[in-house]
C-alpha atoms as a PDB file:
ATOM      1  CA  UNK A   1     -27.335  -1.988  15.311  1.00  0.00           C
ATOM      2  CA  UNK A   2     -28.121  -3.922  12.103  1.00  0.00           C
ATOM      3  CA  UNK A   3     -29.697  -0.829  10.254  1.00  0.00           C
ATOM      4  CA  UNK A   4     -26.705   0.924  11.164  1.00  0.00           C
ATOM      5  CA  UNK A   5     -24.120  -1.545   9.989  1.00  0.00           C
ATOM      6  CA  UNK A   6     -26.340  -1.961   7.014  1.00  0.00           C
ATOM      7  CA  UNK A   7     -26.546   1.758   6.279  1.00  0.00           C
ATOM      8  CA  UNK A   8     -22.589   1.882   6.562  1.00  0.00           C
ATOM      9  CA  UNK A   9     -21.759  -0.761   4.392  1.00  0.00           C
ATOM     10  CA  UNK A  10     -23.662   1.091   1.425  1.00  0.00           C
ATOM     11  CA  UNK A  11     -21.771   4.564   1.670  1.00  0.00           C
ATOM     12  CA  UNK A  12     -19.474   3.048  -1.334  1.00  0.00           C
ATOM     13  CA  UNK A  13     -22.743   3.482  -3.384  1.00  0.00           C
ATOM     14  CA  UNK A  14     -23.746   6.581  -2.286  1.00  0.00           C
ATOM     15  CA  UNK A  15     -19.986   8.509  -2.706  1.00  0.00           C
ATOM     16  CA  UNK A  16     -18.323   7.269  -5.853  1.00  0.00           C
ATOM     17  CA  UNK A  17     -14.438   8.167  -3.941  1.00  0.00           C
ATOM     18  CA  UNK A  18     -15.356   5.926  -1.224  1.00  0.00           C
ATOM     19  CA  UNK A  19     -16.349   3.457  -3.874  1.00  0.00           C
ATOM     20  CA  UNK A  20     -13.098   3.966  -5.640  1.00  0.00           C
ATOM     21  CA  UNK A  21     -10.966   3.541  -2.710  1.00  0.00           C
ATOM     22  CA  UNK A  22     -12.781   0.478  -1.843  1.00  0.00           C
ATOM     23  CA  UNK A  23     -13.704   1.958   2.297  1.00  0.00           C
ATOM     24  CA  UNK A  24     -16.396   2.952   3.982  1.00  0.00           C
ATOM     25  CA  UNK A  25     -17.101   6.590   4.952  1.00  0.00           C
ATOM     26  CA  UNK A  26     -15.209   6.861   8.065  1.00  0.00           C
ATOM     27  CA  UNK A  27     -17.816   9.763   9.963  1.00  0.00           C
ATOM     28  CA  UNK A  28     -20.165   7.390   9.191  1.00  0.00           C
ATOM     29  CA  UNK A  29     -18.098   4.648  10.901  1.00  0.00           C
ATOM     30  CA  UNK A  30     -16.708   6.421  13.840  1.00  0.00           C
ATOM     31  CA  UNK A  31     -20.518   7.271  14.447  1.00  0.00           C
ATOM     32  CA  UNK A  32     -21.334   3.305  14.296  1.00  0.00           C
ATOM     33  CA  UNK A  33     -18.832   2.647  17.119  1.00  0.00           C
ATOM     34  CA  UNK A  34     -19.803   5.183  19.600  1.00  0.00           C
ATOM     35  CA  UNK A  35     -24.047   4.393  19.298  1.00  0.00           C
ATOM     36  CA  UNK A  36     -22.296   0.481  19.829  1.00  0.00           C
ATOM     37  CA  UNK A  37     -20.318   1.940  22.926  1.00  0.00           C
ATOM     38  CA  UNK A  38     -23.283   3.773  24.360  1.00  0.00           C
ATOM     39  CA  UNK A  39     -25.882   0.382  23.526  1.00  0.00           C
ATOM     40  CA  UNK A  40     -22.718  -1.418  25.739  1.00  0.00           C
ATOM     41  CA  UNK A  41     -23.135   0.399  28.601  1.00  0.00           C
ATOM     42  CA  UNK A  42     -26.721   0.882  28.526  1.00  0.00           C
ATOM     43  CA  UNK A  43     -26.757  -2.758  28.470  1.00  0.00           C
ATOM     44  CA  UNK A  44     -24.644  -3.324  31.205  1.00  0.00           C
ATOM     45  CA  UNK A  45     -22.100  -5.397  29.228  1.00  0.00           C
ATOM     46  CA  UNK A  46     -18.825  -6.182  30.519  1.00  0.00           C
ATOM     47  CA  UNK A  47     -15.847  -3.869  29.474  1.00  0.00           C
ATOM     48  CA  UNK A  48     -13.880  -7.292  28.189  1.00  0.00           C
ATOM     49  CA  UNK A  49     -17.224  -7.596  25.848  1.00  0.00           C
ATOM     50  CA  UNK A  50     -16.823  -3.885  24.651  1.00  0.00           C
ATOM     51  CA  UNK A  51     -12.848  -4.514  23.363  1.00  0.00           C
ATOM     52  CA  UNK A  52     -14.546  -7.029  21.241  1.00  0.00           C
ATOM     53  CA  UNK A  53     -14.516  -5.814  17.381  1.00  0.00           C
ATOM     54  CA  UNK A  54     -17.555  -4.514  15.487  1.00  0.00           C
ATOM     55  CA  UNK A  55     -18.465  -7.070  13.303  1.00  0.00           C
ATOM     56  CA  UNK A  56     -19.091  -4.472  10.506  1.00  0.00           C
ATOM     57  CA  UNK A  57     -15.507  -3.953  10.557  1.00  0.00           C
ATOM     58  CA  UNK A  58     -14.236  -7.722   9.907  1.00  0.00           C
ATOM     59  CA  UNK A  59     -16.833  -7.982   6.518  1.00  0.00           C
ATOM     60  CA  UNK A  60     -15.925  -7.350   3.181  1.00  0.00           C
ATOM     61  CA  UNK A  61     -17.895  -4.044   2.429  1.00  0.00           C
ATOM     62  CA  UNK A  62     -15.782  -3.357  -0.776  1.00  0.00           C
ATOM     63  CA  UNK A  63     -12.945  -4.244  -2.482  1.00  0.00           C
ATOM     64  CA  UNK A  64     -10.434  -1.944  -3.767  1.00  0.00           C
ATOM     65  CA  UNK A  65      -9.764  -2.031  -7.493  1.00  0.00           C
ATOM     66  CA  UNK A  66      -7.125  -3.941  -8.580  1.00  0.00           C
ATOM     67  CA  UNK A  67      -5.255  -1.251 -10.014  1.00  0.00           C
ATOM     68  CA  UNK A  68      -4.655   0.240  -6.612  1.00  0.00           C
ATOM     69  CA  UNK A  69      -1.557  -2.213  -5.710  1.00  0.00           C
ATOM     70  CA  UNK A  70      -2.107  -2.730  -2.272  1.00  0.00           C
ATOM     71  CA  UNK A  71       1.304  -4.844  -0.207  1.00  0.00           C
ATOM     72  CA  UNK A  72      -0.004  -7.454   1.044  1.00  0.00           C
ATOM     73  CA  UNK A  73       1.486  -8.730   3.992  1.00  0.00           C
ATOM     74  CA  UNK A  74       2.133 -12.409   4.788  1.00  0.00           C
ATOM     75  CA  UNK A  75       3.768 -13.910   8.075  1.00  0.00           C
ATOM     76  CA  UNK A  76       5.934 -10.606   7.751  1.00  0.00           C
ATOM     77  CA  UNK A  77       6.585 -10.261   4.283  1.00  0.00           C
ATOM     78  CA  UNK A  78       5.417  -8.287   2.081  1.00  0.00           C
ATOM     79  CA  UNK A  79       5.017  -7.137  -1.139  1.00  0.00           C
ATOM     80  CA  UNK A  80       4.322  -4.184  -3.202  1.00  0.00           C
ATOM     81  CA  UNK A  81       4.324  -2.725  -6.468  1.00  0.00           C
ATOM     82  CA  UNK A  82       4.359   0.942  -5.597  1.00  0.00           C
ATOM     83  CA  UNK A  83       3.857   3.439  -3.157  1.00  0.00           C
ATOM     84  CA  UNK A  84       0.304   5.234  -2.809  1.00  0.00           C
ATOM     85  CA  UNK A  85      -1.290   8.132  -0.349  1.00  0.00           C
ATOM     86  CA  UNK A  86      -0.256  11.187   1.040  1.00  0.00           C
ATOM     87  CA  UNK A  87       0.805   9.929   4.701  1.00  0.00           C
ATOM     88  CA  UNK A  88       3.248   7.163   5.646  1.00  0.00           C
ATOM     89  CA  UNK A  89       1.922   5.830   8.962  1.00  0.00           C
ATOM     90  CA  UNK A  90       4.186   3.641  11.481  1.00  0.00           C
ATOM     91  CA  UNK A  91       3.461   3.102  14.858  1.00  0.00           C
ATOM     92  CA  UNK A  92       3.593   0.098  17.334  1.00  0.00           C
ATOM     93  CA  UNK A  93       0.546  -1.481  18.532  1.00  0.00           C
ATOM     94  CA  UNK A  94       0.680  -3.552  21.677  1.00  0.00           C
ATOM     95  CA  UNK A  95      -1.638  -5.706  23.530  1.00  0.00           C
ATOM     96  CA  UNK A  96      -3.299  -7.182  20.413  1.00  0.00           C
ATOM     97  CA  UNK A  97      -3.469 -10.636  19.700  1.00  0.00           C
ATOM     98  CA  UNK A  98      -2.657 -12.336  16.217  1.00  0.00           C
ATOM     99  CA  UNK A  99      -6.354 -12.631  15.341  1.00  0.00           C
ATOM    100  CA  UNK A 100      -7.282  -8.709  16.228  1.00  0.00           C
ATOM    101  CA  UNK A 101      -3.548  -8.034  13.915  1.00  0.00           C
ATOM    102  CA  UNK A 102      -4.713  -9.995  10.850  1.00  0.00           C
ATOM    103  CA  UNK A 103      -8.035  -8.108  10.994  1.00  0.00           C
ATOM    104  CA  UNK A 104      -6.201  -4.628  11.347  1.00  0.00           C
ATOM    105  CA  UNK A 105      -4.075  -5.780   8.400  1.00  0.00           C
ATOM    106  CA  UNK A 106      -6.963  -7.115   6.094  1.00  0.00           C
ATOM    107  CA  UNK A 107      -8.533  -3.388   6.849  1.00  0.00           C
ATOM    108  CA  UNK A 108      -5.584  -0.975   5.971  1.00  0.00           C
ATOM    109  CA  UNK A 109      -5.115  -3.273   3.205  1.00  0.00           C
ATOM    110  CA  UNK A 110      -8.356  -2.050   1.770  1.00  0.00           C
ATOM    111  CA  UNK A 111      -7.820   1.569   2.911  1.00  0.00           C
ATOM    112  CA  UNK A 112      -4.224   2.045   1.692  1.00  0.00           C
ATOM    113  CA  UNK A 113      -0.812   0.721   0.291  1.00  0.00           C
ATOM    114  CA  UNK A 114       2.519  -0.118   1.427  1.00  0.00           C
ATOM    115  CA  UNK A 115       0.862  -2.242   4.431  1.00  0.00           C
ATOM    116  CA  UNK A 116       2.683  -3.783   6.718  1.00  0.00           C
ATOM    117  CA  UNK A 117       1.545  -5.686  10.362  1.00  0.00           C
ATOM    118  CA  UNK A 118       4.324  -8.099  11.712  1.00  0.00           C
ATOM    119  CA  UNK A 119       5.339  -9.240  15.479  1.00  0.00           C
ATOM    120  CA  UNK A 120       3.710 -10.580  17.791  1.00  0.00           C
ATOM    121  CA  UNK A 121       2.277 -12.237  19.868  1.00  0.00           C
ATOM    122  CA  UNK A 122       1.062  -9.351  21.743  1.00  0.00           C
ATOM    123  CA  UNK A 123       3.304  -6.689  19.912  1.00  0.00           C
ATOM    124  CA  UNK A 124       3.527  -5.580  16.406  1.00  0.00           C
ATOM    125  CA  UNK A 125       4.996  -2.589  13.905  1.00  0.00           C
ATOM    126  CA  UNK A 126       2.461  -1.182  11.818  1.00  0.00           C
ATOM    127  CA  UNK A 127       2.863   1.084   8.566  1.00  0.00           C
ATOM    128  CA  UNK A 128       1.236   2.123   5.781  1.00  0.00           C
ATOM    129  CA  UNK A 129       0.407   4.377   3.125  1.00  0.00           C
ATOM    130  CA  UNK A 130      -2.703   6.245   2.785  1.00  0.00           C
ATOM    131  CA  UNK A 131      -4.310   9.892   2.345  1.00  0.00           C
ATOM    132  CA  UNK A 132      -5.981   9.981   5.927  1.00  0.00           C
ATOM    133  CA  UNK A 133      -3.846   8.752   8.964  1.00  0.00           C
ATOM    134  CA  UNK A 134      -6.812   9.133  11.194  1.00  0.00           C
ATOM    135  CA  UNK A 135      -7.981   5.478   9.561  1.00  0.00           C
ATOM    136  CA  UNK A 136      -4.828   3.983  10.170  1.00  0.00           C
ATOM    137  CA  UNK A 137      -4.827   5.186  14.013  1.00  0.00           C
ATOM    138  CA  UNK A 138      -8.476   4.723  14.471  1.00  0.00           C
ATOM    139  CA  UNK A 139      -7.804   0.773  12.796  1.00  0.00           C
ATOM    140  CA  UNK A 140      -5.059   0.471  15.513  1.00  0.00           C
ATOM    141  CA  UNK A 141      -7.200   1.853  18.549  1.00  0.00           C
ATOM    142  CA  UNK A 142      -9.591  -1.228  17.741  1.00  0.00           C
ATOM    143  CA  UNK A 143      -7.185  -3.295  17.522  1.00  0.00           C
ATOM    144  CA  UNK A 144      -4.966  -2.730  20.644  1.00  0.00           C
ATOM    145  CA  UNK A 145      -2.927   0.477  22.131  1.00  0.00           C
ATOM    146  CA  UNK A 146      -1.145   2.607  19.919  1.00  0.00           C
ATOM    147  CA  UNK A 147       2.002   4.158  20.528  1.00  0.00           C
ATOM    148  CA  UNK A 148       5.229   5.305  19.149  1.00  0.00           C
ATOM    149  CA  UNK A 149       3.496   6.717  16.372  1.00  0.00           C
ATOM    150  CA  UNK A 150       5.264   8.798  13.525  1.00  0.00           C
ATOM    151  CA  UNK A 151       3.210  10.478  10.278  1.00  0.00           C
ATOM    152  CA  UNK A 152       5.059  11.974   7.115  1.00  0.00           C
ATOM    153  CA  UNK A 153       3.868  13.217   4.173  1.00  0.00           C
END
C-alpha cells in the first residue's frame, strides 16, 4: 500500500494542473481506495476498520498556491476573498464525527474555494467551490453519508 500512496502523492510532479491546483490526480486516488478495500477484505478486517480513512488522504501532498484564495473555515466561520470553480457544491453529510469533518474540510480546502464544513456533532452542511464535484462528493463519502446534495454551475 506504501508504493501506492507513494506513487499518488507524486502525480503533482508528473501533471503540472494537478500541481497548480495543489491535489492529487483523483483516478489515481479513487484507484488507491478500492486496491485498500479489496487488501481489507482479503485480510479479513472488520468493516468498522474499513470506514477508517486512508492515511494518504489526511497528509499534506501539496499545497495550493497562495494566490488561489481558498475560505477557510473556522468553528463555522469563514472567510473568503473570492469565488473560484465551475460547480458550487452543498450537501449534508451525516454520521461523521468532528475529527472525520475537519479532515474533509482541510481536503476541499486544498481542492477548491468558498469552503465551508459546520454542525455537528454527527451532522454537518458542506459547500464549496470547485471545477469537479465528483471530489467534493467522493471527500464526503469518506467522510460520512451524503445526502441532500445540490450542484450548480
Amino acid at each position: 500500500m506504501r508504493a501506492g500512496s507513494d506513487a499518488l502523492s507524486h502525480t503533482p510532479e508528473q501533471l503540472p494542473n494537478l500541481a497548480r491546483a495543489g491535489v492529487v490526480d483523483a483516478g489515481g486516488a479513487g484507484l488507491l481506495l478500492v486496491i485498500e478495500a479489496l487488501e481489507g477484505v482479503l485480510a479479513g478486517r472488520s468493516a468498522q476498520d474499513a470506514r477508517r480513512v486512508p492515511t494518504w488522504w489526511t497528509e499534506e501532498i501539496a499545497h495550493r498556491p497562495p494566490e488561489a484564495n481558498v475560505a477557510i473555515t473556522v468553528d463555522g466561520d469563514s472567510h473568503c476573498d473570492h469565488s473560484d470553480g465551475a460547480f458550487e457544491v452543498m450537501y449534508l453529510l451525516e454520521g461523521s464525527d468532528p475529527e472525520s469533518a475537519h479532515r474533509l474540510r482541510q481536503h476541499l480546502v486544498r481542492v477548491g474555494a468558498s469552503v465551508l464544513v459546520v454542525g455537528g456533532p454527527t451532522q454537518w452542511r458542506v459547500h464549496v467551490h470547485l471545477d469537479d464535484p465528483r471530489q467534493a462528493l467522493e471527500a464526503g463519502a469518506l467522510a460520512g453519508r451524503v445526502t441532500n446534495v445540490t450542484t450548480s454551475a
